[in-house]
Protein backbone atom coordinates (compact mmCIF):
# COMPACT_ATOMS: atom_id res chain seq x y z
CA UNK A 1 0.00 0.00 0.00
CA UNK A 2 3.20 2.35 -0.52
CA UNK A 3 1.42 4.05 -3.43
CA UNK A 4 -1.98 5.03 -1.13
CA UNK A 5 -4.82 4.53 0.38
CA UNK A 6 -6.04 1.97 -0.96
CA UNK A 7 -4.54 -1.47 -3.00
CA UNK A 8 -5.85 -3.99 -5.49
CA UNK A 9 -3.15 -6.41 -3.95
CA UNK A 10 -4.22 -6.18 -0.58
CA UNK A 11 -7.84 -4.77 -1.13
CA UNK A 12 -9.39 -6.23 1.89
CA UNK A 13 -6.49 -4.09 4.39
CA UNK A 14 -7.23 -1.44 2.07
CA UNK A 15 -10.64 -1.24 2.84
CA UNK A 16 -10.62 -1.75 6.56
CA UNK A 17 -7.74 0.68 6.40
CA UNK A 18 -9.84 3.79 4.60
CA UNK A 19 -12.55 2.25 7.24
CA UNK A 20 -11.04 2.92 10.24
CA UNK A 21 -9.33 6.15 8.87
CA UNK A 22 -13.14 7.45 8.33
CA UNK A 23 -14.36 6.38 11.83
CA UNK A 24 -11.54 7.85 13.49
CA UNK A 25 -11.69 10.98 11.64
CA UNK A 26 -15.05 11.20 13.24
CA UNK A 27 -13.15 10.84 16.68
CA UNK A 28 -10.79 13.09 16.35
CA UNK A 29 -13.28 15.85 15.58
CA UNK A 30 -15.45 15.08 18.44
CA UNK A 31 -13.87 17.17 20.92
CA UNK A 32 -14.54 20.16 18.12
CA UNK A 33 -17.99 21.50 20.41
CA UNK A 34 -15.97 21.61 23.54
CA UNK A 35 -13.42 23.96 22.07
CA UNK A 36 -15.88 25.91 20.22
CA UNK A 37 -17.69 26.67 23.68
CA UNK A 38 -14.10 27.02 25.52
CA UNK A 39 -13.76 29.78 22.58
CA UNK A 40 -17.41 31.31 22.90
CA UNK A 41 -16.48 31.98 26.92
CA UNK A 42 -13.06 32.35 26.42
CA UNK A 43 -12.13 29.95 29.48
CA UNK A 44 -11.72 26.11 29.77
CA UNK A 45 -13.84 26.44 32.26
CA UNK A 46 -11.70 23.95 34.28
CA UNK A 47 -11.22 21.38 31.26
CA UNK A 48 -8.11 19.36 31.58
CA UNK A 49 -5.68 19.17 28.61
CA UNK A 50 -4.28 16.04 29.52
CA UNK A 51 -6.08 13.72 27.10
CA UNK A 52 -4.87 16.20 23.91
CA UNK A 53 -1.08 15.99 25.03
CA UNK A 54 -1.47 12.59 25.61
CA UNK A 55 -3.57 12.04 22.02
CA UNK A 56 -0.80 13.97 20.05
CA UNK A 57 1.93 11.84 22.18
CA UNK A 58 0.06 8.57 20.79
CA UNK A 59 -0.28 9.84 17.53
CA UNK A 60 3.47 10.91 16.90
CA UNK A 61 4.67 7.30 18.16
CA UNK A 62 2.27 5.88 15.25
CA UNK A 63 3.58 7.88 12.91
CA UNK A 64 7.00 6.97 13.70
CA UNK A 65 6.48 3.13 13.38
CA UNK A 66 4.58 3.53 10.51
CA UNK A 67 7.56 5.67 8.50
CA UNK A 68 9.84 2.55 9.93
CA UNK A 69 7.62 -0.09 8.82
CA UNK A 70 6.97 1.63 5.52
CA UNK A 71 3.82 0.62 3.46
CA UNK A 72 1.38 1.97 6.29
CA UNK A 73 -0.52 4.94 4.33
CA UNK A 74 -3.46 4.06 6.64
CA UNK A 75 -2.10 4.27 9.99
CA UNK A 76 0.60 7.93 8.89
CA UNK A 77 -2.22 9.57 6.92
CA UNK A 78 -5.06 9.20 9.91
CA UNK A 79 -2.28 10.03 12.82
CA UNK A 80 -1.13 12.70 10.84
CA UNK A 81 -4.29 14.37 10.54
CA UNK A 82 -4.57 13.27 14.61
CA UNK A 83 -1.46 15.77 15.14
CA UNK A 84 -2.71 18.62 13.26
CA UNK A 85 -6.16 18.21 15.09
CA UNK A 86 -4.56 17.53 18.27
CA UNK A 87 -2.20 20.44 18.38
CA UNK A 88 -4.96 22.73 17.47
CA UNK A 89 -6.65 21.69 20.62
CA UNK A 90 -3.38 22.33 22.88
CA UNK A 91 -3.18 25.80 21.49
CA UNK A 92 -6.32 26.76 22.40
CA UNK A 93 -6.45 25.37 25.68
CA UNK A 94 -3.14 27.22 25.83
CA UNK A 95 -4.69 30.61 24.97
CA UNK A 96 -7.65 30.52 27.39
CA UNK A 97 -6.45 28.42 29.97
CA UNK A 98 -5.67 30.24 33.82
CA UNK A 99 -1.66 30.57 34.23
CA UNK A 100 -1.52 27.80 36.50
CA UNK A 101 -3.17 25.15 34.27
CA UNK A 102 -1.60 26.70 31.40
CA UNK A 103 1.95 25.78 33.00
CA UNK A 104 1.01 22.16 33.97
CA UNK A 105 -0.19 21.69 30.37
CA UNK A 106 2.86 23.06 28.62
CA UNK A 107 4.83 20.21 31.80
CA UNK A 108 3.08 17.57 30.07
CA UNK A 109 4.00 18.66 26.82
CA UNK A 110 7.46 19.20 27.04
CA UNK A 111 8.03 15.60 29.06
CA UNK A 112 5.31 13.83 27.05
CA UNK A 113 6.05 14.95 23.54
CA UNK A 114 9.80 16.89 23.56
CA UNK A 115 11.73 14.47 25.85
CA UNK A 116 9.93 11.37 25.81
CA UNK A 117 9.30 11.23 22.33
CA UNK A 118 12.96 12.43 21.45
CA UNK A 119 14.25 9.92 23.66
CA UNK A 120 12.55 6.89 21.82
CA UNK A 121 13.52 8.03 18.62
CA UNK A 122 17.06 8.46 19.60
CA UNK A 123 17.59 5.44 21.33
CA UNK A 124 15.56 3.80 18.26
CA UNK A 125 17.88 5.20 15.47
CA UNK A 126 20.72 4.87 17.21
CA UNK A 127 21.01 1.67 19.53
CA UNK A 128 18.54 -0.62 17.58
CA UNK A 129 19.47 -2.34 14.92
CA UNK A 130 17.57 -1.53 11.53
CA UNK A 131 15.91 -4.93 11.55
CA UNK A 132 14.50 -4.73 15.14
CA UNK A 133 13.22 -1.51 14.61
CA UNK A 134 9.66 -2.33 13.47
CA UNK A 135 9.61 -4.85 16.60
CA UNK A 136 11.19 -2.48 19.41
CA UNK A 137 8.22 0.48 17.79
CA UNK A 138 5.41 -1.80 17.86
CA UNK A 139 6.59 -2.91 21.19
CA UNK A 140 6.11 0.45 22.41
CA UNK A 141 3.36 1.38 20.57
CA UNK A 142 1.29 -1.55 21.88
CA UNK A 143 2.22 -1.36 25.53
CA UNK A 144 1.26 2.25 25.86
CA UNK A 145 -2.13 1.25 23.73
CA UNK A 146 -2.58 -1.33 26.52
CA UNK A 147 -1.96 0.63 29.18
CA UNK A 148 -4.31 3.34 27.65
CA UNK A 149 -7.15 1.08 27.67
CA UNK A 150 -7.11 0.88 31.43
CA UNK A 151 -9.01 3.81 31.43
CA UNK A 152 -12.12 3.22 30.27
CA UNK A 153 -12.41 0.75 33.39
CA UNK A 154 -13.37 4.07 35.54
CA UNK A 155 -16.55 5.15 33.31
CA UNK A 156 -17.36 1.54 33.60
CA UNK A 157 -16.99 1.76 37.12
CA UNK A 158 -19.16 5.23 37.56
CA UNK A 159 -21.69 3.99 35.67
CA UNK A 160 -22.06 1.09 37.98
CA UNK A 161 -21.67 2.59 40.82
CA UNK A 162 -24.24 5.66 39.84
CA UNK A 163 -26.68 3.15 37.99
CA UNK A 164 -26.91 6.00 35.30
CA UNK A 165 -25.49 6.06 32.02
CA UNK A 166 -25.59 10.01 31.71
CA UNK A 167 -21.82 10.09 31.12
CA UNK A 168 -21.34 7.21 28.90
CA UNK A 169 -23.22 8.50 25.72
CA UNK A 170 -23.86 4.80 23.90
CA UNK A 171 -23.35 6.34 20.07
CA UNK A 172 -19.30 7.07 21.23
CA UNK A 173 -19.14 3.53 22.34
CA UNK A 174 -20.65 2.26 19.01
CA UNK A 175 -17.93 4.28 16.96
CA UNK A 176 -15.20 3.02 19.16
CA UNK A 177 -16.56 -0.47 18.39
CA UNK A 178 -16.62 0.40 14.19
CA UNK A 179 -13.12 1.86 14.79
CA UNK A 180 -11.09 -1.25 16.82
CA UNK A 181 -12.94 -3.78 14.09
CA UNK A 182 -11.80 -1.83 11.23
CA UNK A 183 -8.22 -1.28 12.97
CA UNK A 184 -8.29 -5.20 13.85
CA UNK A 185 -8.85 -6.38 10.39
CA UNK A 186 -6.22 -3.96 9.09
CA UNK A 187 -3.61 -5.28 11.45
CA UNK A 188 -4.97 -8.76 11.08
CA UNK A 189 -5.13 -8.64 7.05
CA UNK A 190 -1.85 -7.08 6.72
CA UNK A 191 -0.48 -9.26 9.40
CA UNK A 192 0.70 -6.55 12.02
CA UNK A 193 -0.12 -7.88 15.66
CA UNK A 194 1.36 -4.46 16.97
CA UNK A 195 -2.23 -3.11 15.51
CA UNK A 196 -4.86 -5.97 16.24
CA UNK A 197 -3.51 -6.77 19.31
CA UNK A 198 -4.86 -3.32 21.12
CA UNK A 199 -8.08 -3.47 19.16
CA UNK A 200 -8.95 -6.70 20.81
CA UNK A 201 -9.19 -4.66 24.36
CA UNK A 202 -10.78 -1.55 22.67
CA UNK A 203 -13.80 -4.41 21.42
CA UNK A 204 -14.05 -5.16 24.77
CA UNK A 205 -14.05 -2.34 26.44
CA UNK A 206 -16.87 -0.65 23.71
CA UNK A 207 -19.00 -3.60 24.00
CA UNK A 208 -18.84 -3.67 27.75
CA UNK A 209 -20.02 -0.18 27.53
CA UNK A 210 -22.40 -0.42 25.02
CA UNK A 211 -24.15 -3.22 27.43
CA UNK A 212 -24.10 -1.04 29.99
CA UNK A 213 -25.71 1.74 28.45
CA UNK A 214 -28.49 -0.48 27.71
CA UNK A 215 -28.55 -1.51 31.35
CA UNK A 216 -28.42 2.05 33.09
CA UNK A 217 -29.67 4.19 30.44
CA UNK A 218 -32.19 5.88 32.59
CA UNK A 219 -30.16 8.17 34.44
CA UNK A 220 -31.12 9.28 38.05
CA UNK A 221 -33.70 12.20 38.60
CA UNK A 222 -31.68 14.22 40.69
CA UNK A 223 -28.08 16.02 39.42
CA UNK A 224 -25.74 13.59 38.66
CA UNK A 225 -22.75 14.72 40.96
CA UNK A 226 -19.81 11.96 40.84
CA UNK A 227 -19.27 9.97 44.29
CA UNK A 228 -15.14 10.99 43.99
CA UNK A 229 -16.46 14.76 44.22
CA UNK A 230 -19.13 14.68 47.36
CA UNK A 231 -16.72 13.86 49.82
CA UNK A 232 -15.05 17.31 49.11
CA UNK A 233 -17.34 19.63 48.01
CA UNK A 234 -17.40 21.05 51.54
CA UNK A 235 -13.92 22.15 51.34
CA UNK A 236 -14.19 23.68 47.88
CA UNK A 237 -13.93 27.83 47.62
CA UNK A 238 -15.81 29.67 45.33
CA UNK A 239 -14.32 29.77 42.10
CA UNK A 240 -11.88 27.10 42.62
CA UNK A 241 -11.25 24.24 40.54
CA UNK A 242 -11.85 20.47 42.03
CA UNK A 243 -10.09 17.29 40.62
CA UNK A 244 -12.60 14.19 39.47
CA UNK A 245 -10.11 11.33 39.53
CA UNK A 246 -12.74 8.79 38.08
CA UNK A 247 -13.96 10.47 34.98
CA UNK A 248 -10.82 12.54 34.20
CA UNK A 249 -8.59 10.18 33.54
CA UNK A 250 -10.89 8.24 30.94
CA UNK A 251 -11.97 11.40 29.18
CA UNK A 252 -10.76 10.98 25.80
CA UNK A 253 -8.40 7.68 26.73
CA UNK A 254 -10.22 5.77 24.11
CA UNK A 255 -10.36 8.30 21.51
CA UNK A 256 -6.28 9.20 21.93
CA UNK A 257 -5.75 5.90 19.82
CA UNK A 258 -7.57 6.26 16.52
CA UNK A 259 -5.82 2.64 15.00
CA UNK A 260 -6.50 1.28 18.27
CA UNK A 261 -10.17 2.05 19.06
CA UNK A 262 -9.93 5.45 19.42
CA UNK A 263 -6.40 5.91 23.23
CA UNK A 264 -9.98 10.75 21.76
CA UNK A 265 -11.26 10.87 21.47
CA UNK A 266 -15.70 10.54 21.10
CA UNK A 267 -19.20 11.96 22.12
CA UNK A 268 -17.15 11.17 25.22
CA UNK A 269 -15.97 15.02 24.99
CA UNK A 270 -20.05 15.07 25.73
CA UNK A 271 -19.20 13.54 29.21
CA UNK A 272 -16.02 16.17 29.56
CA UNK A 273 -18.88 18.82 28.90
CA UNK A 274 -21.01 17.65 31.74
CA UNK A 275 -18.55 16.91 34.14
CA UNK A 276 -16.31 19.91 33.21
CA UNK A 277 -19.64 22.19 33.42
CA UNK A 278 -19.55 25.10 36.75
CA UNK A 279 -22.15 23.94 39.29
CA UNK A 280 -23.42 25.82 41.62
CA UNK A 281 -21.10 27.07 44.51
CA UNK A 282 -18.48 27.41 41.26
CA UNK A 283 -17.08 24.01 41.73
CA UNK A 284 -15.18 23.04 38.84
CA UNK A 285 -13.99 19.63 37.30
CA UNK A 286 -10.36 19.64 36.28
């Protein structure tokens, strides 16, 4: 598939290739409402940036195995446009975001994607030989996939524990599901494990969603208000801004991965919306 998209020798990995290219284009643009309000009020309005540095970390790895690899237009073309997207995101977080969040977000840039990402390719280029290259990449590639897809466990686990599927909306689940069987055929038809290997987790993390939804989707009457966040609500000023450890941390976790289910991103951003949004008392959801 060196000369595109799409390739009558391999037309089945073409095809679930342009697939999953399509469906995570979709992702990728999801979080487009939530900076389109963050740029109505000009504030994030306590929004945390983590899951954009971490999406543009993810997408910069995939680009750099598939340029090693060579004959991956699917996976550099989609991660590419993940980059441009991404980035777009961090800049505008950048230029409305309070000082202090502003600083922790350029942190997480600089260690995520400057030093980290500098350091693999170094060591990669330079201490692995040409013929391991692909392996020692897709090594990496795959363990951070894997470790991404830990994530999703704490909407699961919310949405248990609240009996309400208010922050699991079930038509991101069903993309993510699209997205890690098209990415699964790709890496099975072209016979790279180091792609269908992660998509096997993000089928069963979707479809344990999508279950769920249908089990709890009749949310509560009353405000949803997360369990992490009651036990603290006391102590929170007026205008500061309050850390949900549940629901932050699985924010856009599946979408960050667009060959691997997605880690962004997702109507999930819905769910960063609602959790993100200023209650009363101006507590705040970082």
């Amino acid at each position: 598939m060196a000369g595109g998209l799409f390739s009558m020798e391999h037309p089945w990995a073409s095809a679930f290739g342009i697939l999953g290219n399509i469906v995570s284009f979709l992702v990728f643009l999801a979080p487009t409402p939530t900076f389109l309000r963050v740029y109505r009020k000009k504030s994030t309005e306590g929004f945390s940036s983590v899951p954009y540095v971490v999406a543009l970390f993810s997408c910069a790895l995939w680009i750099l195995y598939a340029l090693v690899k060579t004959n991956s237009s699917p996976l550099l073309t989609i991660n590419a446009f993940g980059c441009v997207v991404e980035s777009a995101y961090i800049l505008l977080y950048l230029i409305y975001a309070p000082r202090p969040a502003r600083l922790r977000t350029l942190a997480a840039f600089f260690l995520l994607n400057v030093a980290a990402f500098s350091l693999i390719v170094a060591v990669t280029l330079n201490l692995v030989a040409e013929h391991h290259r692909v392996r020692v990449l897709g090594s990496i590639c795959l363990a951070f996939s894997m470790a991404v897809f830990v994530a999703p466990m704490s909407v699961i686990f919310v949405v248990i524990r609240t009996k309400s599927a208010e922050f699991m909306p079930f038509s991101l689940s069903f993309f993510l599901t699209l997205s890690a069987v098209a990415w699964f055929f790709y890496g099975l038809f072209t016979k790279d494990l180091y792609v269908a290997l992660p998509n096997v987790g993000g089928f069963f993390f979707s479809c344990t969603q999508m279950v769920l939804y249908f089990c709890y989707r009749k949310p509560k009457a009353s405000t949803a208000v997360l369990p992490t966040a009651t036990a603290t609500l006391g102590a929170v000023q007026p205008g500061a801004e309050m850390e949900l450890p549940v629901l932050g941390a699985a924010l856009n976790a599946v979408a960050v991965l667009p060959e691997c289910a997605v880690p962004v991103l997702a109507e999930l951003q819905k769910m960063e919306q609602e959790v993100g949004s200023p209650r009363k008392g101006g507590v705040k959801a970082v």
